[in-house]
N, C-alpha and C. Protein backbone atom coordinates (compact mmCIF):
# COMPACT_ATOMS: atom_id res chain seq x y z
N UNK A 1 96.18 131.03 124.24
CA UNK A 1 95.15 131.99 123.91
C UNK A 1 93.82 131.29 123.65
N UNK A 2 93.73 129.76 123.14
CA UNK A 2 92.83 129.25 122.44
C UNK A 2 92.07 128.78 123.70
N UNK A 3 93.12 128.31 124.47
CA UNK A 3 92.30 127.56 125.76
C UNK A 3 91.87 128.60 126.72
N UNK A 4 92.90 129.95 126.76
CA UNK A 4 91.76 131.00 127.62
C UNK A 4 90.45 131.69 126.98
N UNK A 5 89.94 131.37 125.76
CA UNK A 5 88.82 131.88 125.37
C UNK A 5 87.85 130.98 125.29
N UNK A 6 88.48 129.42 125.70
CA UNK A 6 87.70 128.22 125.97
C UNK A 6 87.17 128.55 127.26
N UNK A 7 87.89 128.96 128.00
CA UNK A 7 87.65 128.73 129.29
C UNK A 7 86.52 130.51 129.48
N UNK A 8 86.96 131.25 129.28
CA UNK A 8 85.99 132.35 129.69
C UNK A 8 84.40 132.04 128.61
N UNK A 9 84.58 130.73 127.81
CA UNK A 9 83.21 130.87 127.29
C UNK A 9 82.35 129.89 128.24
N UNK A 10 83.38 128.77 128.81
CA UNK A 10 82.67 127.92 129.66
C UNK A 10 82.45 128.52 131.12
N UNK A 11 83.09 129.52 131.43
CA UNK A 11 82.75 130.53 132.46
C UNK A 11 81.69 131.12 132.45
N UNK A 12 81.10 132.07 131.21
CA UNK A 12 79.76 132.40 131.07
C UNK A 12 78.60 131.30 130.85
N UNK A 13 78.48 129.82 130.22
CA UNK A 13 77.75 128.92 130.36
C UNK A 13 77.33 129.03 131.91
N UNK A 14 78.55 128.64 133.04
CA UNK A 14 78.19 128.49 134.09
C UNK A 14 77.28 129.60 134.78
N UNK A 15 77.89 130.39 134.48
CA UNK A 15 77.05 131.96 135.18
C UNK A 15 75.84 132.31 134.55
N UNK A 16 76.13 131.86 133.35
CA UNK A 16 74.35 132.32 132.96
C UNK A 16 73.28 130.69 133.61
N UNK A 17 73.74 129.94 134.44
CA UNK A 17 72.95 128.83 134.80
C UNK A 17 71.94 129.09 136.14
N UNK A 18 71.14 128.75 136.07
CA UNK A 18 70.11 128.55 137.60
C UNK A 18 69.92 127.84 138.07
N UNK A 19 70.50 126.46 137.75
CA UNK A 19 70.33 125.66 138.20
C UNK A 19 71.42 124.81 139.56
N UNK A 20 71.00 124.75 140.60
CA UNK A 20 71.73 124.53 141.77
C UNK A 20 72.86 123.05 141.41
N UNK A 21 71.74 122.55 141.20
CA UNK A 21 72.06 121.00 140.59
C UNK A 21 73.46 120.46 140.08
N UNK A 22 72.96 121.66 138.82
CA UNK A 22 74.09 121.64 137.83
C UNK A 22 75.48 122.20 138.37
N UNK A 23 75.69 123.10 139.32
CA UNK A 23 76.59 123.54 139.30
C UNK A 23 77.63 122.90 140.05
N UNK A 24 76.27 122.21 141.57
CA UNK A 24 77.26 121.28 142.25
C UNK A 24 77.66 120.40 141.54
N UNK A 25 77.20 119.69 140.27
CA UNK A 25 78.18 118.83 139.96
C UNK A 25 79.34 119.41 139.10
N UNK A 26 79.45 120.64 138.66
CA UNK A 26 80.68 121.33 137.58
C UNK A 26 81.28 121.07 139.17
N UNK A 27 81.11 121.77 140.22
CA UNK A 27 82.09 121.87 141.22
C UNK A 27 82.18 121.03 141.95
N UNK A 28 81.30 118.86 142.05
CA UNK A 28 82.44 118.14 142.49
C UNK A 28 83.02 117.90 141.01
N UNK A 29 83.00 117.88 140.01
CA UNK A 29 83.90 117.45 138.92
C UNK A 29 85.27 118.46 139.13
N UNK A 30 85.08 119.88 139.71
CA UNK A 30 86.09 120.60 139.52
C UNK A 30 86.84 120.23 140.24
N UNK A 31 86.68 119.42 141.44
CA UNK A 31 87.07 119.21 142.87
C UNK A 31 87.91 118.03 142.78
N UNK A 32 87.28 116.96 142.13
CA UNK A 32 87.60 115.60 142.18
C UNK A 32 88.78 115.57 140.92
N UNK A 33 88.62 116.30 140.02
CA UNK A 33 89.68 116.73 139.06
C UNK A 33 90.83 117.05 139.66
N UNK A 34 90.58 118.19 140.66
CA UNK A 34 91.93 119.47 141.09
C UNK A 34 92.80 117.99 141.86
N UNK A 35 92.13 116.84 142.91
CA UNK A 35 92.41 116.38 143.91
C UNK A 35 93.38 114.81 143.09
N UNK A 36 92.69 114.55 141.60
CA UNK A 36 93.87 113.57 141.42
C UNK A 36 94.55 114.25 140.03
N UNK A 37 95.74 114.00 141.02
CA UNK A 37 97.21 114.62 140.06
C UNK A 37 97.20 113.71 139.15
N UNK A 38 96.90 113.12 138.23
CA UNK A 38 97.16 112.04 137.44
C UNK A 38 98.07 112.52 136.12
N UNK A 39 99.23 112.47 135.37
CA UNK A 39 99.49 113.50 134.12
C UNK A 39 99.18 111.79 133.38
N UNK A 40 98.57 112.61 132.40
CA UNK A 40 98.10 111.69 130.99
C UNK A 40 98.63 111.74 129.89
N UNK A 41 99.19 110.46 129.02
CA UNK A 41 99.85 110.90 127.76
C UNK A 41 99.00 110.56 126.71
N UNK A 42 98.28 111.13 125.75
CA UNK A 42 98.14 110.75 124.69
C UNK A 42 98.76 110.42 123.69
N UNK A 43 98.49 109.07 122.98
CA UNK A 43 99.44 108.61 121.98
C UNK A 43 98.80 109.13 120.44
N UNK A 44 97.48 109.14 120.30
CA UNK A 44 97.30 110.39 119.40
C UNK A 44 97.24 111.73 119.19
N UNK A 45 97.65 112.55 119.80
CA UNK A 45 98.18 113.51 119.93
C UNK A 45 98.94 114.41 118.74
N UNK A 46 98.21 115.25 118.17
CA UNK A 46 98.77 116.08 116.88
C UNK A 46 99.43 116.93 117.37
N UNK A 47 100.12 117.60 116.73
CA UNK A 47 101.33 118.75 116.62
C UNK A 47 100.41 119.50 116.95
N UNK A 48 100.84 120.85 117.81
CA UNK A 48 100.31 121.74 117.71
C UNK A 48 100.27 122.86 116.32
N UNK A 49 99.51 123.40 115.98
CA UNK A 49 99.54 124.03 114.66
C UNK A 49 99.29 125.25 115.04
N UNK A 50 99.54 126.17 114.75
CA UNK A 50 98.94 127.67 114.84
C UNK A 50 97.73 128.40 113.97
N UNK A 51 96.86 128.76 114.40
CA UNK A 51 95.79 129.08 113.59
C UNK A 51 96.13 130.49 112.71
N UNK A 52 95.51 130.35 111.26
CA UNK A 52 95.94 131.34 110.66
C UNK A 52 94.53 132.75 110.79
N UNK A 53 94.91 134.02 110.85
CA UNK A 53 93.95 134.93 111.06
C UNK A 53 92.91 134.93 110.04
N UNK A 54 92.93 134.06 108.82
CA UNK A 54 92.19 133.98 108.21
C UNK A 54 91.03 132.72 108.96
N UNK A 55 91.37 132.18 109.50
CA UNK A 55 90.91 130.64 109.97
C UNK A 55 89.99 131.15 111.51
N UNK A 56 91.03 131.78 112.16
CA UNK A 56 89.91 132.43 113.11
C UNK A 56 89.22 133.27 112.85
N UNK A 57 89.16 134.16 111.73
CA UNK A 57 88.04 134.53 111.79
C UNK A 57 86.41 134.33 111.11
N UNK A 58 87.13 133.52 110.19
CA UNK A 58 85.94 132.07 109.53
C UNK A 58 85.30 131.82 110.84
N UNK A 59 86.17 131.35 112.07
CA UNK A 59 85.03 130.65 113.28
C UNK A 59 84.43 131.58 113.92
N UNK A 60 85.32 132.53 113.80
CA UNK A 60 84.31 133.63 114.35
C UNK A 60 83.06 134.24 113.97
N UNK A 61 83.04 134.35 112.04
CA UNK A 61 81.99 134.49 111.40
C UNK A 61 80.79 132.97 111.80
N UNK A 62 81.23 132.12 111.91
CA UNK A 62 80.67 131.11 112.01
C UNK A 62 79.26 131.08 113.44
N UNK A 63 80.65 131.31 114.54
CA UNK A 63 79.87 131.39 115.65
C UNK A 63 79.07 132.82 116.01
N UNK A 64 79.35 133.77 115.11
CA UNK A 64 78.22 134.57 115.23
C UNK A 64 76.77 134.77 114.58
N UNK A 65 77.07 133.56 113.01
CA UNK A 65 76.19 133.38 113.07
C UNK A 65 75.10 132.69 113.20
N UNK A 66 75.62 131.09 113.79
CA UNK A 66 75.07 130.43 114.92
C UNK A 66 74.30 131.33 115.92
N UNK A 67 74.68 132.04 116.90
CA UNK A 67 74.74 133.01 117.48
C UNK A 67 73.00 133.76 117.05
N UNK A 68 73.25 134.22 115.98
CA UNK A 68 72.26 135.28 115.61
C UNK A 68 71.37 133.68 115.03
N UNK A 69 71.09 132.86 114.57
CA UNK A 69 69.91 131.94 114.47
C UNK A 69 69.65 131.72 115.52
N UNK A 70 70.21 131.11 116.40
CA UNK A 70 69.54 130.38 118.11
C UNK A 70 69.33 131.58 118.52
N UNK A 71 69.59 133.14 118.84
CA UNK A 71 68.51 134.12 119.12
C UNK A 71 67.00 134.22 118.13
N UNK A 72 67.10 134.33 116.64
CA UNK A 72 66.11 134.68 115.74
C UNK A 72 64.90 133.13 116.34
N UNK A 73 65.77 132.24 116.71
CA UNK A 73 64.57 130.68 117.14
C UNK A 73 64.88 130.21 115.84
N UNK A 74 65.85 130.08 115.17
CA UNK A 74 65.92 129.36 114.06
C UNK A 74 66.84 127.73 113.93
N UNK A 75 67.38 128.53 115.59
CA UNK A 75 68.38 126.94 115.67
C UNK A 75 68.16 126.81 117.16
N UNK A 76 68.52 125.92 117.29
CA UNK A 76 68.59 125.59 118.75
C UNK A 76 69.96 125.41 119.43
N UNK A 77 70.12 125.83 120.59
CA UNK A 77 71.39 125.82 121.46
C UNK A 77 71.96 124.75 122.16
N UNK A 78 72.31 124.99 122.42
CA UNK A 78 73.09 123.21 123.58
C UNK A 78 72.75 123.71 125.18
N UNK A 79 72.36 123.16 125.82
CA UNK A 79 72.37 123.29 127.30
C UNK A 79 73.48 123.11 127.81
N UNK A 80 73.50 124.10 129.02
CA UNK A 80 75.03 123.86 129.73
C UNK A 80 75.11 122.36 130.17
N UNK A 81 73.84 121.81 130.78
CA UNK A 81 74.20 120.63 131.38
C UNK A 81 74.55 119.65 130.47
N UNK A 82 74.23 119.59 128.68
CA UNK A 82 74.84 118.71 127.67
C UNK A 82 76.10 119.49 127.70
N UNK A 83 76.35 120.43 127.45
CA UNK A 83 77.79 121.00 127.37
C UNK A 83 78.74 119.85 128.02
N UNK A 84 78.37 120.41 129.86
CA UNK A 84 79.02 119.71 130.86
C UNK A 84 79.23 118.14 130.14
N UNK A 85 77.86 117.60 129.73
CA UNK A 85 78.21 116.16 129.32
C UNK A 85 79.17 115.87 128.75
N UNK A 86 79.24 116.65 127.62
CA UNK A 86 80.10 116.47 126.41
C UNK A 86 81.44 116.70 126.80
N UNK A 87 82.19 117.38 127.94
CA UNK A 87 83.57 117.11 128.43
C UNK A 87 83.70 116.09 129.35
């Protein structure tokens, strides 16, 4: 659940982008990704834990109101293309 709401937020990053640039490189990264099968083990690697409904919705309060400052101009946002960096 956690990683499909990862993924439909990095879905709208992409779509709200204009930039040509940027996208060809999400899509050779997507490409060059899909093409080596490599499976990876991490040796730090935590348990999975389950989030409690109290806990998501702390992040949720959180990121909305992130959210409502970077609209008001009180914070600033991340660019998709640092996004992209940052994975």
């Amino acid at each position: 659940m956690e990683l499909e709401a990862y993924k439909a937020e990095l879905a709208r990053e992409i779509l709200m982008s204009n930039s040509r640039q940027l996208l060809d490189k999400v899509k050779m990264v997507l490409h060059s990704e899909s093409s080596t099968n490599v499976n990876v083990v991490k040796e730090d690697c935590e348990e999975y834990k389950p989030r409690t409904k109290t806990e998501v919705l702390s992040d949720l309060r959180e990121a909305c109101e992130e959210a409502r400052l970077i609209r008001e101009g009180k914070a600033k946002g991340i660019s998709a293309e640092d996004l992209l960096n940052e994975l």
